[in-house]
Protein backbone atom coordinates (compact mmCIF):
# COMPACT_ATOMS: atom_id res chain seq x y z
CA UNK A 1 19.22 -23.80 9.23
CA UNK A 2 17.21 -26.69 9.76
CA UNK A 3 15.83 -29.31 7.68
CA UNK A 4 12.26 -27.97 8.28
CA UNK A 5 13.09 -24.28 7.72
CA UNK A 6 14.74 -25.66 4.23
CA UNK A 7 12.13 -27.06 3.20
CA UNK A 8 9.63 -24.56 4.22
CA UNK A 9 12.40 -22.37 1.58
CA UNK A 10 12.06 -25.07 -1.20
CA UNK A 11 8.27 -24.75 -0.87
CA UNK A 12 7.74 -21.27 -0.67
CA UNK A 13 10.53 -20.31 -2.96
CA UNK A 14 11.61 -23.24 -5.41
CA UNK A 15 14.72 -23.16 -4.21
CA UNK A 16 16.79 -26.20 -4.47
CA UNK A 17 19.87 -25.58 -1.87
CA UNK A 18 21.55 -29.02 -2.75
CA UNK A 19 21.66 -27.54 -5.99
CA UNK A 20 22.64 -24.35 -5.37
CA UNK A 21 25.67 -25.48 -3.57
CA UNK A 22 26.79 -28.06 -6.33
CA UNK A 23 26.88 -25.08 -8.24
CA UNK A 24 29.23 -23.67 -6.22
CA UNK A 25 25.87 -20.46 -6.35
CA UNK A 26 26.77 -18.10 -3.08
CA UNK A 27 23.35 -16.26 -2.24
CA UNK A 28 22.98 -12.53 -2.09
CA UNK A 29 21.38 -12.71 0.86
CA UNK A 30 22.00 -14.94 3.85
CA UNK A 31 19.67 -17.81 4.27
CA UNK A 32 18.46 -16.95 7.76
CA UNK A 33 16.86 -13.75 6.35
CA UNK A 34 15.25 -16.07 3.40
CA UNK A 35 14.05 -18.34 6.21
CA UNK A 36 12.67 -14.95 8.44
CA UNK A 37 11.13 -13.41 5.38
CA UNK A 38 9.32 -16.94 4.09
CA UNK A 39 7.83 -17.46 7.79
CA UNK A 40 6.47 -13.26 7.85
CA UNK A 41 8.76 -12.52 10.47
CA UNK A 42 10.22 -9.75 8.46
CA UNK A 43 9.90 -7.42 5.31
CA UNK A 44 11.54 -7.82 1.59
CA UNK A 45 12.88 -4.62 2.41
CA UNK A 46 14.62 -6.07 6.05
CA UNK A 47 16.30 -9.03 3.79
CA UNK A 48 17.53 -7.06 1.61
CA UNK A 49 19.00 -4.78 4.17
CA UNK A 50 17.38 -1.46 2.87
CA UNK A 51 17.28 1.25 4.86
CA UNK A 52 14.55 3.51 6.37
CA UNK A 53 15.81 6.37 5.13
CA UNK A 54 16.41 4.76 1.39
CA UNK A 55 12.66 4.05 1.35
CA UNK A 56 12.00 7.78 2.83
CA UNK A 57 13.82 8.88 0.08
CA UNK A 58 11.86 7.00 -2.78
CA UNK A 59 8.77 7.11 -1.64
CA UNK A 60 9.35 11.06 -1.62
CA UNK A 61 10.52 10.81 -5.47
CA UNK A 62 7.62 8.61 -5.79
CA UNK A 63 4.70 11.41 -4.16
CA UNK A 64 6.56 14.30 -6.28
CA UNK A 65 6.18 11.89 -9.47
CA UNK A 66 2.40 11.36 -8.60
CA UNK A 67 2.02 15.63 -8.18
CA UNK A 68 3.50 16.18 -11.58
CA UNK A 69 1.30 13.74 -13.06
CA UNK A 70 3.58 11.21 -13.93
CA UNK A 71 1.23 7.80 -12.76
CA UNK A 72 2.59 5.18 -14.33
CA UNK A 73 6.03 5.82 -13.09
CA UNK A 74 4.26 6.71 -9.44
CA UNK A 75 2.58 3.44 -9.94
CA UNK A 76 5.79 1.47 -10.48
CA UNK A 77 7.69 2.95 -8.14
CA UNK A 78 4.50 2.33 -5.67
CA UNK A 79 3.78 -1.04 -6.43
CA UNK A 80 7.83 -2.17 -5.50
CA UNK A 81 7.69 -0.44 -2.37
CA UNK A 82 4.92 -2.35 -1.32
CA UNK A 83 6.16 -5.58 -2.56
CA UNK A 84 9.33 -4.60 -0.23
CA UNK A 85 7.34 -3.50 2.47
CA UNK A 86 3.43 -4.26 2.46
CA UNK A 87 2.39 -3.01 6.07
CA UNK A 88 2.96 0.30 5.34
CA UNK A 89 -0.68 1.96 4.72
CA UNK A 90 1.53 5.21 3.24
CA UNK A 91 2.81 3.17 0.22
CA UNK A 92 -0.88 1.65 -1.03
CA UNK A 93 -2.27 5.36 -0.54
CA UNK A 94 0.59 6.25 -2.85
CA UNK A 95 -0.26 3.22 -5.34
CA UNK A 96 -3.51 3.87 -4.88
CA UNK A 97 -3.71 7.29 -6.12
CA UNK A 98 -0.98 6.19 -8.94
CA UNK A 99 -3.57 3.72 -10.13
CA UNK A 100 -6.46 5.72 -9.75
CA UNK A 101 -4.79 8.65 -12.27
CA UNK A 102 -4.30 5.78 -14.78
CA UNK A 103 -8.07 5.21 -14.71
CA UNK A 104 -7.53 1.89 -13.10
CA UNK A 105 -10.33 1.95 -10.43
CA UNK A 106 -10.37 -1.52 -9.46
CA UNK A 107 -7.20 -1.75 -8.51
CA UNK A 108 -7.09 1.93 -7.14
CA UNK A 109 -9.72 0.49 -4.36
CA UNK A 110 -8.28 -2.41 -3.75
CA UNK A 111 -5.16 0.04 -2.71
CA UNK A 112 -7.32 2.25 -0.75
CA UNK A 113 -8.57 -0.29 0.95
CA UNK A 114 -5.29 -2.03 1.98
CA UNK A 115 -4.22 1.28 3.26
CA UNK A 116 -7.46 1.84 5.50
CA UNK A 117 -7.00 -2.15 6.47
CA UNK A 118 -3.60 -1.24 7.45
CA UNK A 119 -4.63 1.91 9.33
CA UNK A 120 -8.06 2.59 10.17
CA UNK A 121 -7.77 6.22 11.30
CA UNK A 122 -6.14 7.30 7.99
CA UNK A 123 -8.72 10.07 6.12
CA UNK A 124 -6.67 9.97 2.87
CA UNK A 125 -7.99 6.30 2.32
CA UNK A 126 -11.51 7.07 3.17
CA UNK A 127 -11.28 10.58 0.97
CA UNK A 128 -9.88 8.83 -1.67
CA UNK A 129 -11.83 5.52 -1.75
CA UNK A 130 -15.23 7.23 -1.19
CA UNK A 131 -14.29 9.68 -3.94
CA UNK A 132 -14.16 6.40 -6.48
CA UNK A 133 -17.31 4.74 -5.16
CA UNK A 134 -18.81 8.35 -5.82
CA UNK A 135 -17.35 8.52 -9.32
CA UNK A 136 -19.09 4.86 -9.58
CA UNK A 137 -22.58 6.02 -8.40
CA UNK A 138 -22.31 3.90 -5.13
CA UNK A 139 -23.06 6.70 -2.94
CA UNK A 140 -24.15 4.12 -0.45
CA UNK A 141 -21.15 2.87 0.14
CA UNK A 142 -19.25 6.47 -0.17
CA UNK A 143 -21.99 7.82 2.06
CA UNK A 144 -20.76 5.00 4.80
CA UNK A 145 -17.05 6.08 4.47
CA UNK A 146 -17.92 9.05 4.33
CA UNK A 147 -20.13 8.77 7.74
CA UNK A 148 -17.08 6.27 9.26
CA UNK A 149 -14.24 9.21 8.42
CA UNK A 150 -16.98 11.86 10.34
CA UNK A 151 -16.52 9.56 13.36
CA UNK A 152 -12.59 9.32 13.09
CA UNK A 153 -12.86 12.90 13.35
CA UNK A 154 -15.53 14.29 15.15
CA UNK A 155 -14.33 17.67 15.57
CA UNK A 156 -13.14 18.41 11.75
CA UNK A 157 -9.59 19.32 12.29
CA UNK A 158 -8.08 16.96 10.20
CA UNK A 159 -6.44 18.78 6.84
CA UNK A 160 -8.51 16.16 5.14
CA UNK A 161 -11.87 17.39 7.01
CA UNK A 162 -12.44 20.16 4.70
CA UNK A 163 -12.50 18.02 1.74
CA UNK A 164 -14.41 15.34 3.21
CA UNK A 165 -16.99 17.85 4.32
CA UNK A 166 -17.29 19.35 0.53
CA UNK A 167 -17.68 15.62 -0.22
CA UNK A 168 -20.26 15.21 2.07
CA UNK A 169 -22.14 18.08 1.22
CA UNK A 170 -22.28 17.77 -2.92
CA UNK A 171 -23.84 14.65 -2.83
CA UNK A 172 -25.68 14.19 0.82
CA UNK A 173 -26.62 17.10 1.78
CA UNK A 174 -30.15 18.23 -0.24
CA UNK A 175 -29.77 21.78 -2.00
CA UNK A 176 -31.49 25.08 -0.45
């Protein structure tokens, strides 16, 4: 490792390596993958040497939590596996949701949000988001997402396109 890459640690992570090693302190996890993960080149979860299928597995455990209505379990579990991995759009839907059965709306947004940042084409996040801004009364904004997700899916066949039409309809469309 080089002087600049330690120092880029020290900065990023307090960590003092002259110290650690007068210590005699042996690191879990190789320095390289400290240096990778403090520059973005890879995940918490990569360092750490987690598997895929580990994080299948949990995040699973995690959705089955969130269906029996167990949120603030769903929300911890949600909020580590994006801390391990935060490019995955799957993991703030799952927060999301977590935080939005807690009542926590802010920060239920702020998930959906990530999730649609981190994949534009996902319903779920517009579903989900524009049902909060409705809850809100900022049907403006809903009405947008709502209009956006149309355009992702023009033809309705989605599993979410249902939903987002009954959206649509109970609060755009003027009764007969």
């Amino acid at each position: 490792m080089t002087d600049q890459e330690k120092n880029l640690v020290e900065e990023l992570a307090g960590v003092d390596f002259k110290e650690l090693a007068q210590q005699g302190t042996k690191l879990a996890v190789p320095v390289e993958l400290i240096v990778a993960l403090a520059k973005g080149e890879i995940t918490h979860r990569e360092a750490l040497g987690i598997s895929a299928e580990s994080i299948h597995n949990v995040t699973r455990y995690a959705y089955r939590l969130l269906e029996c209505g167990h949120h603030e379990a769903a929300a911890a579990i949600f909020d580590t596996l994006v801390t391990l991995d935060s490019n995955v759009a799957y993991f703030h839907l799952g927060l999301g949701s977590a935080l939005a059965g807690l009542g926590q709306t802010q920060a239920a947004k702020q998930a959906f949000e990530a999730a649609k940042k981190l994949d534009p084409q996902e319903l779920t996040a517009h579903h989900n988001l524009a049902g909060l801004l409705l809850e809100e009364g900022d049907t403006e904004a809903a009405r947008s997402l709502l209009q956006e997700a149309r355009s992702i899916d023009p033809g309705g066949r989605h599993a979410l396109a249902p939903m987002l039409r009954r959206l649509w309809v109970a609060h755009f469309e003027p009764l007969r």
